[in-house]
N, C-alpha and C. Protein backbone atom coordinates (compact mmCIF):
# COMPACT_ATOMS: atom_id res chain seq x y z
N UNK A 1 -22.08 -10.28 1.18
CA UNK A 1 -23.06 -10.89 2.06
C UNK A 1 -22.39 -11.93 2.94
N UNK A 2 -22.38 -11.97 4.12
CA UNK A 2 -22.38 -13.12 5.40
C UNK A 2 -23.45 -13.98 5.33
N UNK A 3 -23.09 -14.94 5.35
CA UNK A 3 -23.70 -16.21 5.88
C UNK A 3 -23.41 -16.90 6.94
N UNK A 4 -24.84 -17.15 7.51
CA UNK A 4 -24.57 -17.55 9.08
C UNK A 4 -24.33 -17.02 10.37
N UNK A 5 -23.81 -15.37 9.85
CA UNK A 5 -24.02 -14.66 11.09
C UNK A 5 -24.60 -13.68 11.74
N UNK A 6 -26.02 -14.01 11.51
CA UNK A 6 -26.54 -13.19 12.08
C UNK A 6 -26.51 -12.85 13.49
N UNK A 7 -26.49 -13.70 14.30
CA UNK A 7 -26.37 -13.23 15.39
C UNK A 7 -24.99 -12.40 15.61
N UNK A 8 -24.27 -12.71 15.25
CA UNK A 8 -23.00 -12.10 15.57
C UNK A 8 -23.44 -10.26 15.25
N UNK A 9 -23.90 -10.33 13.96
CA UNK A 9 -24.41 -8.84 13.24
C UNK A 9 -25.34 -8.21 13.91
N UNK A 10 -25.98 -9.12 14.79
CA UNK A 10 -27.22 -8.31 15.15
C UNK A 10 -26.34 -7.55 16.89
N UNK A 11 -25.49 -8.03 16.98
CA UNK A 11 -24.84 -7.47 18.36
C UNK A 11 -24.18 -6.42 17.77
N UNK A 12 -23.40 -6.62 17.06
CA UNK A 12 -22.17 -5.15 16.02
C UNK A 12 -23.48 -4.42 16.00
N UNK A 13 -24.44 -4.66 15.28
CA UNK A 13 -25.49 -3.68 15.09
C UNK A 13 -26.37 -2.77 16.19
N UNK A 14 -26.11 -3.56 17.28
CA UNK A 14 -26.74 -3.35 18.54
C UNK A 14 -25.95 -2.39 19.42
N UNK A 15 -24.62 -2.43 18.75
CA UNK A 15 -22.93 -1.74 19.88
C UNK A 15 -23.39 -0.48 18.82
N UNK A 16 -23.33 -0.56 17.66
CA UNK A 16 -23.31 0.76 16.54
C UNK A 16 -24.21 1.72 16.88
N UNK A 17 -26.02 0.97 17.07
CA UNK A 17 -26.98 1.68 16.94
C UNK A 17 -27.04 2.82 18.48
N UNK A 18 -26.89 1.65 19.27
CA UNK A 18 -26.44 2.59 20.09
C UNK A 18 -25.34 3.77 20.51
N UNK A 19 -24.26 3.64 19.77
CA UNK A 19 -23.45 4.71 19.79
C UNK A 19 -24.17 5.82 19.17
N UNK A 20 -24.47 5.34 18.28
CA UNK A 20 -24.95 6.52 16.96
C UNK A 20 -26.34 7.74 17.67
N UNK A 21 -27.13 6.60 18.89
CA UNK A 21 -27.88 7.48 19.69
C UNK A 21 -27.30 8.27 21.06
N UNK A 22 -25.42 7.97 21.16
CA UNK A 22 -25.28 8.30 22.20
C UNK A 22 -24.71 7.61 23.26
N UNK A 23 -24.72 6.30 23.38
CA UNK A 23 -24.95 5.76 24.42
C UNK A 23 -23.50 4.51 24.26
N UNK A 24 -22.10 5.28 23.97
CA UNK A 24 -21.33 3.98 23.34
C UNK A 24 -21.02 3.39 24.01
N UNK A 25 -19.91 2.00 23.38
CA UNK A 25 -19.55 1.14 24.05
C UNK A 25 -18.55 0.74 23.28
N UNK A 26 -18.09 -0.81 23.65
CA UNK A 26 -17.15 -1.66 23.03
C UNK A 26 -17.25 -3.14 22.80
N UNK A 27 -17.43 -3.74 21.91
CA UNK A 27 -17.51 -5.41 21.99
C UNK A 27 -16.39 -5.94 21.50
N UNK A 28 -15.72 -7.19 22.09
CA UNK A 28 -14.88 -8.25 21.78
C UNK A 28 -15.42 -9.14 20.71
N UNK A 29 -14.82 -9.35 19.61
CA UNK A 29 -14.46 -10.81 18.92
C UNK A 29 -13.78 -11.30 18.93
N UNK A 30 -13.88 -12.30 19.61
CA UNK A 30 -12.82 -13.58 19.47
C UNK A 30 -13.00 -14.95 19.07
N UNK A 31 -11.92 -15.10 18.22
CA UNK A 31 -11.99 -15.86 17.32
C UNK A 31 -10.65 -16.94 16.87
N UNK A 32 -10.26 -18.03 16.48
CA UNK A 32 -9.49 -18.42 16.12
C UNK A 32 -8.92 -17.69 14.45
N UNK A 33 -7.75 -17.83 14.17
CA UNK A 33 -7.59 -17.33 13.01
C UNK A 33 -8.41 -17.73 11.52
N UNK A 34 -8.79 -17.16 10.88
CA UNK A 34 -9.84 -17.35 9.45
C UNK A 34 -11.13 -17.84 10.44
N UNK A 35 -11.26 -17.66 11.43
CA UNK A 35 -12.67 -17.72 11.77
C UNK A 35 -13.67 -17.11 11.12
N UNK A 36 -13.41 -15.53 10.78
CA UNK A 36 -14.32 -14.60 9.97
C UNK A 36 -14.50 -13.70 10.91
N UNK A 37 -13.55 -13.10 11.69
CA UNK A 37 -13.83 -12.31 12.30
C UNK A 37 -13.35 -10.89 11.64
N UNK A 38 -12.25 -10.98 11.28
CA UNK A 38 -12.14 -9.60 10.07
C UNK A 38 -13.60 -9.14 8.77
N UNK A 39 -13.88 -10.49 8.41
CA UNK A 39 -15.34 -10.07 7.86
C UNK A 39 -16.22 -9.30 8.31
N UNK A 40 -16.53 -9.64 9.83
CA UNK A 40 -17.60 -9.41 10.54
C UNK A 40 -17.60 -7.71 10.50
N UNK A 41 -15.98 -7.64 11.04
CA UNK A 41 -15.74 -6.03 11.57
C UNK A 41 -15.72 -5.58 9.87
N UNK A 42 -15.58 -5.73 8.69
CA UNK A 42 -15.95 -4.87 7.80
C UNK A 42 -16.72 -4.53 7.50
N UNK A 43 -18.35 -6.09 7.41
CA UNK A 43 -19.41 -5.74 7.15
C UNK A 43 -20.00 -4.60 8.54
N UNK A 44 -19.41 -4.80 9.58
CA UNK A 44 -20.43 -3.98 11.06
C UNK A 44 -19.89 -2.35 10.67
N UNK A 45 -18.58 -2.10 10.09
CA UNK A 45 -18.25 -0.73 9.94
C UNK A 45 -19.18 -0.13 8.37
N UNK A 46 -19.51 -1.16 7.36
CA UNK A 46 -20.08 -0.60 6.39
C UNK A 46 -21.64 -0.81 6.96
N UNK A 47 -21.95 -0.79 8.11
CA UNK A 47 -22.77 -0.55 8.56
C UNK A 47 -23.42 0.60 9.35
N UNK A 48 -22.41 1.47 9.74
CA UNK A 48 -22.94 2.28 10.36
C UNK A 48 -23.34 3.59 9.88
N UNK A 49 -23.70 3.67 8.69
CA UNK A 49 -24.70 4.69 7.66
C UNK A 49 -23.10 5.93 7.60
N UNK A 50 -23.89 7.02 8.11
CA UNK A 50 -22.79 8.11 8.04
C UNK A 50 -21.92 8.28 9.05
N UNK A 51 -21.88 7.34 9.96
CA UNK A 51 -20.90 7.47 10.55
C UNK A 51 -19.36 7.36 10.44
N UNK A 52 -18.68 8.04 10.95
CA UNK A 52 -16.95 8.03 10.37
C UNK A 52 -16.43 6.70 10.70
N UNK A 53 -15.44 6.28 10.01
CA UNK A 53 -14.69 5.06 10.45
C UNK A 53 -13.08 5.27 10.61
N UNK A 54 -12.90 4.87 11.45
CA UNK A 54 -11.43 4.25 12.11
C UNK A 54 -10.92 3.57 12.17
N UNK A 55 -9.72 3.01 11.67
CA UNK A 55 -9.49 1.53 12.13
C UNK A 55 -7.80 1.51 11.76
N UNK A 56 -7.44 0.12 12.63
CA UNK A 56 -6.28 -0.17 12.62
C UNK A 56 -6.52 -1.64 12.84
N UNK A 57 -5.15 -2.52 12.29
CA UNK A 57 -5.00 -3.80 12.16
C UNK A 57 -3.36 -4.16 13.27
N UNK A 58 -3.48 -4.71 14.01
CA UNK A 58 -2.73 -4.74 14.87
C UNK A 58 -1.13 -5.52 13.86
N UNK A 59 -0.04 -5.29 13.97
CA UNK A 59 1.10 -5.65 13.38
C UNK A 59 1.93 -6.22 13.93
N UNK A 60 2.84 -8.11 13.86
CA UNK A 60 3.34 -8.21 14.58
C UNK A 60 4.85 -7.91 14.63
N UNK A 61 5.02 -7.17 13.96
CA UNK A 61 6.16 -6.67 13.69
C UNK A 61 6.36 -5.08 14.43
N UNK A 62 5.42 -4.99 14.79
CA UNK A 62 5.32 -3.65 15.12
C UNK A 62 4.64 -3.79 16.91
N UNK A 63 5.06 -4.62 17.21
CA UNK A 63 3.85 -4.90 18.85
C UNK A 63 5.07 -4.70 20.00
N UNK A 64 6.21 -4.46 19.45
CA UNK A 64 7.30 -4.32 20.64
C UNK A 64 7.33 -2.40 20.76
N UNK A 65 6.90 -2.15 19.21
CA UNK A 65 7.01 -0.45 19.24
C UNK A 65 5.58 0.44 19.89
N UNK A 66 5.81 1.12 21.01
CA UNK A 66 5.13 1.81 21.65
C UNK A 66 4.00 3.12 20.88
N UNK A 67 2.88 2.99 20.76
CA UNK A 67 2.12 4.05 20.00
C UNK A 67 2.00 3.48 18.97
N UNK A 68 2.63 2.26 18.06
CA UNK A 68 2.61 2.28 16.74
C UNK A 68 0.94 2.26 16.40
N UNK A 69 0.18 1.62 16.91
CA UNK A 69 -1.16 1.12 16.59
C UNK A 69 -1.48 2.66 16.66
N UNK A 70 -1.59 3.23 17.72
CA UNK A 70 -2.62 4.52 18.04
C UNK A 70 -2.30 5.63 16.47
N UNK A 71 -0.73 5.24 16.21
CA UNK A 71 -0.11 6.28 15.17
C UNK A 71 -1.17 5.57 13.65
N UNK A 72 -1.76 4.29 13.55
CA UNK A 72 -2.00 3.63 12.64
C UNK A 72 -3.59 4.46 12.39
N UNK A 73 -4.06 4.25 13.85
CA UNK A 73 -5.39 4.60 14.34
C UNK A 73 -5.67 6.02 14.23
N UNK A 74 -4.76 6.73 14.57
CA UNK A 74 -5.15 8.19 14.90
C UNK A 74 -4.89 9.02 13.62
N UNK A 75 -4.07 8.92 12.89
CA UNK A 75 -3.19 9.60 11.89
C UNK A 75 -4.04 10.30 10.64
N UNK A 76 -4.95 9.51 11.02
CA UNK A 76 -6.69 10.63 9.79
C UNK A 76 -7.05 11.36 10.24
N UNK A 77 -7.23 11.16 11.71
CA UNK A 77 -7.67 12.50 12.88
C UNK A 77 -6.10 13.51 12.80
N UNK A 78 -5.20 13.16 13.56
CA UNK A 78 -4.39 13.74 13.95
C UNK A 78 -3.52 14.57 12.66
N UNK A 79 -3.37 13.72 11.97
CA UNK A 79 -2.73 14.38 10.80
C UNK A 79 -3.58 15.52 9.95
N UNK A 80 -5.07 15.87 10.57
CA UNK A 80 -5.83 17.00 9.90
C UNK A 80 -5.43 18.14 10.77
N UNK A 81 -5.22 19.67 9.96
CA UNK A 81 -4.56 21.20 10.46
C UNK A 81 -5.85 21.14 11.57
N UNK A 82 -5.21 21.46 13.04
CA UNK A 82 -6.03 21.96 14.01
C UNK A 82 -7.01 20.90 14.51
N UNK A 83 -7.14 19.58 14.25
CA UNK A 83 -7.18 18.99 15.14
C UNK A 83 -7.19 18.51 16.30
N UNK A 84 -5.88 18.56 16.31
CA UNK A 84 -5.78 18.00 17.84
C UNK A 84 -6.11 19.54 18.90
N UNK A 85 -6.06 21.27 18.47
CA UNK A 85 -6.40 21.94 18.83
C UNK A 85 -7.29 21.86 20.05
N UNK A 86 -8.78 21.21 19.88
CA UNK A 86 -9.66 21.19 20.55
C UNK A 86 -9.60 20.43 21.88
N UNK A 87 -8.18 19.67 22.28
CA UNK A 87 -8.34 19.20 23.27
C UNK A 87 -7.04 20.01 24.20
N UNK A 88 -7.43 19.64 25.53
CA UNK A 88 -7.04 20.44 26.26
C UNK A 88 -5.41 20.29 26.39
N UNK A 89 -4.81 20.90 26.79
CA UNK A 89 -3.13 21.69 26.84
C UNK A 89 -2.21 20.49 26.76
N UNK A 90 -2.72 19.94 28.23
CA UNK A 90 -1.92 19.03 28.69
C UNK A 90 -1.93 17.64 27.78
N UNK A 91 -3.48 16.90 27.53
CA UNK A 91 -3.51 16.14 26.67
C UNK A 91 -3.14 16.18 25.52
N UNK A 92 -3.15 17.37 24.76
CA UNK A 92 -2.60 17.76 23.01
C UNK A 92 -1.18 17.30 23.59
N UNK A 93 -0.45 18.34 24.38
CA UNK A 93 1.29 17.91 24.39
C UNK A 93 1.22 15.96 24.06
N UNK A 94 0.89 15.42 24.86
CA UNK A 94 0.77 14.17 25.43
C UNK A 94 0.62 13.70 24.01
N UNK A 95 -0.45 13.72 23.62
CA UNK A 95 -0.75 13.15 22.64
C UNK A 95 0.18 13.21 20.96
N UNK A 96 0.72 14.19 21.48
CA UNK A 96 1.65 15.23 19.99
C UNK A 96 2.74 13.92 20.02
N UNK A 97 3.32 14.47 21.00
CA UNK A 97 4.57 13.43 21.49
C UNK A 97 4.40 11.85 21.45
N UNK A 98 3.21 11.53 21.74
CA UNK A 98 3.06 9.90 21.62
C UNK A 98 3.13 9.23 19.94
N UNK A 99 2.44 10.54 19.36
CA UNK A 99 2.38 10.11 17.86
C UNK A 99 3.76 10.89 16.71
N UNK A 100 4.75 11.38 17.47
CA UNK A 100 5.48 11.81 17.16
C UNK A 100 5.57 13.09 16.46
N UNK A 101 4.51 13.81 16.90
CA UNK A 101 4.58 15.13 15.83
C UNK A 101 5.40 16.33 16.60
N UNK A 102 5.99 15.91 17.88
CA UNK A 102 6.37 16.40 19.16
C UNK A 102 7.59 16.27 19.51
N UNK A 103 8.65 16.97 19.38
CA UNK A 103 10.02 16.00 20.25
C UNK A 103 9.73 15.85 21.94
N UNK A 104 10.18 14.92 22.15
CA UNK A 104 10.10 14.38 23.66
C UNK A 104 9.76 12.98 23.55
N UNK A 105 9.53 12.14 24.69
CA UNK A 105 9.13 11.18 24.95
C UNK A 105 7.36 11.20 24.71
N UNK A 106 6.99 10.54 25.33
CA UNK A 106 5.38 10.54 25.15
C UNK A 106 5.06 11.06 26.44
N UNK A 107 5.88 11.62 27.48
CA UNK A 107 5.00 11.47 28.93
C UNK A 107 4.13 10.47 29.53
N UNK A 108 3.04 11.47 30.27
CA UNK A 108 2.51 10.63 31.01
C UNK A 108 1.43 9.66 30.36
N UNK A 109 1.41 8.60 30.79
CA UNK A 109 0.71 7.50 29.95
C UNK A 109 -0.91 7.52 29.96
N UNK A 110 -1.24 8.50 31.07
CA UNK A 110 -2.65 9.01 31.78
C UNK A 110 -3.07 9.94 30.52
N UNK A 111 -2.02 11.07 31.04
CA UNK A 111 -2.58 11.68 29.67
C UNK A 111 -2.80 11.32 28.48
N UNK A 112 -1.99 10.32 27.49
CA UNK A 112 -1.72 9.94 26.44
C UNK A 112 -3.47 9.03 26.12
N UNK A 113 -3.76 8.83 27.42
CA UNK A 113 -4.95 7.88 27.39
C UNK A 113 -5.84 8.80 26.93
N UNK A 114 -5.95 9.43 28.06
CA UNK A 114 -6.87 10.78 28.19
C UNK A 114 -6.99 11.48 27.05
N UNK A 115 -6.39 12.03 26.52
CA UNK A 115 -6.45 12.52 25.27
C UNK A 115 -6.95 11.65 24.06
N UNK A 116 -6.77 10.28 24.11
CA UNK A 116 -7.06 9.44 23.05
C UNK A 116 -8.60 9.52 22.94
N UNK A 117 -8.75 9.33 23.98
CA UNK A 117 -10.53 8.98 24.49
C UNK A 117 -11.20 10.62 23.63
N UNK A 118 -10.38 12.18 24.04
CA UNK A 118 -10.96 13.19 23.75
C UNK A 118 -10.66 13.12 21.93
N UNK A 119 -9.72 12.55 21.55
CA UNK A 119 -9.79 13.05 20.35
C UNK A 119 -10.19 11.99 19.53
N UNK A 120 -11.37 10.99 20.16
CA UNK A 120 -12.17 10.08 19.62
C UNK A 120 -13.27 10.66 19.52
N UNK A 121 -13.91 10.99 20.73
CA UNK A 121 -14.99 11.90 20.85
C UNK A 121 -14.89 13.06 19.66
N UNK A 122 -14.10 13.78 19.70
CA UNK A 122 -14.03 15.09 18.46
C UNK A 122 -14.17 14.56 17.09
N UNK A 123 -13.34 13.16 16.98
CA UNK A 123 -13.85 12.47 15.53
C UNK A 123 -14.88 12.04 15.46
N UNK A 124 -15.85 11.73 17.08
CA UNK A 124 -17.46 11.52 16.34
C UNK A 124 -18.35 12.36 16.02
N UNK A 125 -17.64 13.52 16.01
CA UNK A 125 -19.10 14.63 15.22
C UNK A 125 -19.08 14.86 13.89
N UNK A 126 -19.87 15.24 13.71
CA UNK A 126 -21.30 15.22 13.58
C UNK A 126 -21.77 13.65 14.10
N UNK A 127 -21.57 12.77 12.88
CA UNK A 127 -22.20 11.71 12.87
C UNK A 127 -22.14 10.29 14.01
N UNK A 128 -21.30 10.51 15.05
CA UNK A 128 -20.58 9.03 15.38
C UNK A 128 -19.60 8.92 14.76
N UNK A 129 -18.48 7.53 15.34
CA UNK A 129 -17.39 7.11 15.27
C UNK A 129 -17.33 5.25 15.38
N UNK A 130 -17.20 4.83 14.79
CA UNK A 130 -16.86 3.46 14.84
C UNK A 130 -15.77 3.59 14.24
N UNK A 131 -14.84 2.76 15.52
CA UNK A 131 -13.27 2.86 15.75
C UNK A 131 -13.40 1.25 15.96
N UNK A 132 -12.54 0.51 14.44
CA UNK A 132 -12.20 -1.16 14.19
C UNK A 132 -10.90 -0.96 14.19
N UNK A 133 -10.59 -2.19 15.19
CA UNK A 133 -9.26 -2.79 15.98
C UNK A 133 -9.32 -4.07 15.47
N UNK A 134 -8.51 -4.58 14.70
CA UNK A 134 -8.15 -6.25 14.11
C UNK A 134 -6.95 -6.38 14.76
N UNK A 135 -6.96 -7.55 14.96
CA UNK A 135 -5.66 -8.24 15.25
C UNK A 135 -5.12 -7.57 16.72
N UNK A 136 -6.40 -7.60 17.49
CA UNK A 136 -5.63 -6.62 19.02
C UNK A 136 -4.56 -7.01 19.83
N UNK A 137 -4.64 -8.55 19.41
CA UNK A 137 -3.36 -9.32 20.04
C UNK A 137 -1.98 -9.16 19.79
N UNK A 138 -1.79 -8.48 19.12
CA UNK A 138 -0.52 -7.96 18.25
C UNK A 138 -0.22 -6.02 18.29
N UNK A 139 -1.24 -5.36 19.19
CA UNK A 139 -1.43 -4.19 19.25
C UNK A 139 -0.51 -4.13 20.49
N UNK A 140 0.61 -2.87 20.10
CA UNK A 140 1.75 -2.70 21.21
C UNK A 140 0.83 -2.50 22.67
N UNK A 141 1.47 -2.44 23.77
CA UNK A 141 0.99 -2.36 24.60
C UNK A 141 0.62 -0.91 25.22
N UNK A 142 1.34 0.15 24.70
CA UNK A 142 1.05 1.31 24.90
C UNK A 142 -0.06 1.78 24.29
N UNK A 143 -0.76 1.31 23.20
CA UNK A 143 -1.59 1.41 23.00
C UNK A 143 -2.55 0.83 22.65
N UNK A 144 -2.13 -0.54 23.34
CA UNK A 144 -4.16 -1.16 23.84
C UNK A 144 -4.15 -0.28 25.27
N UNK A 145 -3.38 -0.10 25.91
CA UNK A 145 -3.93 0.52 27.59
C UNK A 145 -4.79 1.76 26.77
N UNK A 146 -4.68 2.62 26.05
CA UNK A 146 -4.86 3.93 25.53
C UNK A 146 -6.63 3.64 25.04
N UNK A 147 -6.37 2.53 24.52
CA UNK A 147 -7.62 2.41 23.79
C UNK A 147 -8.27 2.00 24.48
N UNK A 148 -8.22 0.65 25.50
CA UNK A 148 -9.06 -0.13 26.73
C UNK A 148 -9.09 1.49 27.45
N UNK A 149 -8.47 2.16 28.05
CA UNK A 149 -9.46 3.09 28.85
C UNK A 149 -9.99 4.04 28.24
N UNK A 150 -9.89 4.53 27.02
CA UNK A 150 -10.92 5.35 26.57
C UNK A 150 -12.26 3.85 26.29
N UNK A 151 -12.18 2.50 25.35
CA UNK A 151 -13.06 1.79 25.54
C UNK A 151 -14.21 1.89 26.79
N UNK A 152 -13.67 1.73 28.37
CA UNK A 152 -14.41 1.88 29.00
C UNK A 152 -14.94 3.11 29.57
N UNK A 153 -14.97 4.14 28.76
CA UNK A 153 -15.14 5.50 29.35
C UNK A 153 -16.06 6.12 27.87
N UNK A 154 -16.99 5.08 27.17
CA UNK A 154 -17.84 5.65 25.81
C UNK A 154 -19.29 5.81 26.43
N UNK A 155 -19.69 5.02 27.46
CA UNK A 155 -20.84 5.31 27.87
C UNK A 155 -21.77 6.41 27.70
N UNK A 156 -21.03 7.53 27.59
CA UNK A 156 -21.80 9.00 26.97
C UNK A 156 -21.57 9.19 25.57
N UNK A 157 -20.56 8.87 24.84
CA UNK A 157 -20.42 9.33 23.74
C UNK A 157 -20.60 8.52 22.85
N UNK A 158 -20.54 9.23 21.56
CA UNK A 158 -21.28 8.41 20.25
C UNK A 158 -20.41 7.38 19.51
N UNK A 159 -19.45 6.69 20.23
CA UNK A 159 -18.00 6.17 19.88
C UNK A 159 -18.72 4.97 20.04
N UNK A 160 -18.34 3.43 18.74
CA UNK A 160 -18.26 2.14 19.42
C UNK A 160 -17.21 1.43 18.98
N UNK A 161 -16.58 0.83 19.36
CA UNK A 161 -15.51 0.33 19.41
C UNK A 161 -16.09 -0.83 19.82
N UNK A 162 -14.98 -1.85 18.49
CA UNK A 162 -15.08 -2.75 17.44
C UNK A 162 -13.47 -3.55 17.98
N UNK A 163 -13.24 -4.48 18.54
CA UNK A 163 -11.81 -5.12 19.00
C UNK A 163 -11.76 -7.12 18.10
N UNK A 164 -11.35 -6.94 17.49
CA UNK A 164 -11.38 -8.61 17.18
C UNK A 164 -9.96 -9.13 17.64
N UNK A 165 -10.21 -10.15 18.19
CA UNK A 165 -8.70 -10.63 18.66
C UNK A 165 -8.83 -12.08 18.75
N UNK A 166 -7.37 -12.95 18.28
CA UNK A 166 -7.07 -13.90 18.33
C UNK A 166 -6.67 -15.20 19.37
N UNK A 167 -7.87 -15.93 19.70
CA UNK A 167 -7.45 -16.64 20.90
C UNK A 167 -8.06 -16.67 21.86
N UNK A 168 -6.90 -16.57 22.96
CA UNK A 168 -7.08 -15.96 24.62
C UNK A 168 -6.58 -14.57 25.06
N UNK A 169 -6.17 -13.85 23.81
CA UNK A 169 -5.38 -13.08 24.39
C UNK A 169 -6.16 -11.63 25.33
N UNK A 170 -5.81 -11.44 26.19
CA UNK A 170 -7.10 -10.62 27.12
C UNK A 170 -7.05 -9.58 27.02
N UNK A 171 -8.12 -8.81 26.68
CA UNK A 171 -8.86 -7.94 26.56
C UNK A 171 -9.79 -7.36 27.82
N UNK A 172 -8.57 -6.55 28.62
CA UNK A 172 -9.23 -6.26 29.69
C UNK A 172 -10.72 -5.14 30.04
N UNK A 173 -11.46 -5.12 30.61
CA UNK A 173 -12.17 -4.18 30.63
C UNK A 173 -13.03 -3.47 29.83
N UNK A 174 -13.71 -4.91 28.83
CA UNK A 174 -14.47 -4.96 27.84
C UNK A 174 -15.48 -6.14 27.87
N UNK A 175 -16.47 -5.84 28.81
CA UNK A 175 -17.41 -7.58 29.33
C UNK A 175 -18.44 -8.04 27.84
N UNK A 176 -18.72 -7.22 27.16
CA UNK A 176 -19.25 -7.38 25.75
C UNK A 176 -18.14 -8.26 25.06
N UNK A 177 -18.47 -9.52 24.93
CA UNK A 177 -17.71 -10.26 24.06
C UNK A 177 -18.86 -11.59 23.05
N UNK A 178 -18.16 -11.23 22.05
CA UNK A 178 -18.92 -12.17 21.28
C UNK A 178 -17.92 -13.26 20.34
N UNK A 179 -18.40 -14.44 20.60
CA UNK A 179 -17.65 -15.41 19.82
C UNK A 179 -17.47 -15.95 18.99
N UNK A 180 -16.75 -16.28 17.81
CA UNK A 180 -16.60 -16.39 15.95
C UNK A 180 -15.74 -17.78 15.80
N UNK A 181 -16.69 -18.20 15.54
CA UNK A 181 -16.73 -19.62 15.78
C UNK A 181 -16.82 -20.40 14.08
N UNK A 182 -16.64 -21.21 13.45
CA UNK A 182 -16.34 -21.81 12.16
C UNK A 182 -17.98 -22.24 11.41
N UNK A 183 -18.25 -22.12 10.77
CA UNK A 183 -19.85 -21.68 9.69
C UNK A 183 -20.57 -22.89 10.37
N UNK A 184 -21.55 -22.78 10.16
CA UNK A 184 -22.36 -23.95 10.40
C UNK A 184 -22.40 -24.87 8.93
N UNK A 185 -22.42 -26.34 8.96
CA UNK A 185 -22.39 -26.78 7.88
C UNK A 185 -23.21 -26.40 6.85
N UNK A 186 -24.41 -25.76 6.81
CA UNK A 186 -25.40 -25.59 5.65
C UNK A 186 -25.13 -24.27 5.46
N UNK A 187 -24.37 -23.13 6.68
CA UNK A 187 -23.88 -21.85 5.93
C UNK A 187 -22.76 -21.88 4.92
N UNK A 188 -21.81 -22.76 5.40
CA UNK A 188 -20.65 -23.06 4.31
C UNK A 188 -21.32 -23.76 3.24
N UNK A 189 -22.15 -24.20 3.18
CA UNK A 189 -22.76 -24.91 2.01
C UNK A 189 -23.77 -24.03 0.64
N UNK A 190 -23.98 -22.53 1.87
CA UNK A 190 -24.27 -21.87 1.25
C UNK A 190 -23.45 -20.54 0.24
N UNK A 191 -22.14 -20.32 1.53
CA UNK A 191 -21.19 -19.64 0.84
C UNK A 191 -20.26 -20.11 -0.31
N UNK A 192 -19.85 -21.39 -0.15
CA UNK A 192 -19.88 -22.17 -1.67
C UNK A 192 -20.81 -22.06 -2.74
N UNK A 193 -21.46 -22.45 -2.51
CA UNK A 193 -22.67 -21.81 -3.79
C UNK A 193 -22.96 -20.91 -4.41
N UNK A 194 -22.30 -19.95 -3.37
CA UNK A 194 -22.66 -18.67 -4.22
C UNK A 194 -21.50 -18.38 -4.41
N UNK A 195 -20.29 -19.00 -4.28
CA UNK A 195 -19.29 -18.27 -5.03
C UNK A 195 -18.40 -19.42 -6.08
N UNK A 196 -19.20 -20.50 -6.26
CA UNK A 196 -18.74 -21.54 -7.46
C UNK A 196 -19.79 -22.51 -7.86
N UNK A 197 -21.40 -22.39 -7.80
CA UNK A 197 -22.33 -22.59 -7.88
C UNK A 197 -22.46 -24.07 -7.36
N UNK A 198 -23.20 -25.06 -8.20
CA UNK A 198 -23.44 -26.37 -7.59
C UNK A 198 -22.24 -26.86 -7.88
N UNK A 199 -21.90 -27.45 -6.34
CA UNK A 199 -20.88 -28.20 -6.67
C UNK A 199 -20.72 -30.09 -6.62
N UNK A 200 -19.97 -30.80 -7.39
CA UNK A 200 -20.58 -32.49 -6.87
C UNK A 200 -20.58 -32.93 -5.41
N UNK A 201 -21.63 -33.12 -5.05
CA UNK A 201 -21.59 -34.09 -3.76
C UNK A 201 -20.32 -34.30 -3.05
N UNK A 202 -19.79 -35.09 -3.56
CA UNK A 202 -18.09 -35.31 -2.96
C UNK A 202 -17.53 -34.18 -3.06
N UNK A 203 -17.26 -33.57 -3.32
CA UNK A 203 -16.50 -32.30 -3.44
C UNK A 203 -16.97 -31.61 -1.78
């Protein structure tokens, strides 16, 4: 259980419900570090009933290497026989190669996009797709571009995408942003309580 954020939940809930009818999107959290923004995105993904989940945690050890995130992200989809099948010629190559199942480079970076976006869509059937991104600030750069333009291209599909990130760091082309901000004193007063009961005054 969360305390204190409802509002924050009632927007995750608001990005979800609507995917789930169709109509996706993407929201920003941003947050300083231990704000509770990793909370938020666990409780909003065990939220979305039967819908599939996705997710990747951005690495900073890994933010100079190209694809690593998408390989983090994609690799439940992509790594299932015939998969990536369903998308078209040019994007499968693209995409093969970006995640390494391909010799070559990754190509074109259009495609690599392009394809990301299609083989998001293919992971939301039946049910929807909520696709959680932690730590986006630390997500190589080849693949936040991959993910920001499939992000702005869910409007039809049952995809919502979930970005928490640290700071200022920008998050282009995502105007849904919501902010995770430190408990209110009587919520922390409540999440203490319930996890070491009454405690003394001073304390």
């Amino acid at each position: 259980m969360l305390y204190g954020r409802s509002a924050e939940i009632s927007v995750l809930d608001e990005v979800i419900t609507r995917a789930r009818d169709g109509a996706g999107g993407a929201v920003v959290l941003r947050g300083e570090a231990g704000a509770g923004k990793t909370a938020l995105l666990d409780a909003a993904a065990a939220r979305g009933g039967a819908m599939r989940v996705l997710r990747l945690t951005g690495v900073e050890s890994e933010s100079d290497l190209a694809f690593a995130a998408l390989h983090q992200l994609l690799w439940p989809v992509a790594g299932s026989p015939g998969a990536l099948d369903a998308l078209p010629e040019p994007q499968r190559l693209a995409v093969r190669a970006a995640l390494g199942l391909a010799a070559g480079g990754a190509g074109d970076r259009f495609l690599v996009a392009a394809g990301v976006l299609s083989l998001l869509v293919e992971a939301a059937a039946p049910d929807g797709l909520v696709c959680v991104v932690d730590d986006f600030q630390w997500v190589d750069r080849a693949s936040a571009d991959a993910l920001l333009f499939a992000a702005r291209r869910l409007a039809t599909e049952r995809v919502a995408m979930l970005l928490a990130v640290r700071g200022d760091a920008p998050v282009k082309g995502v105007p849904l942003t919501v902010e995770v901000r430190g408990l209110a004193e009587a919520a922390a007063d409540e999440l203490l309580a319930s996890r070491h009961g009454a405690l003394p005054v001073q304390v």
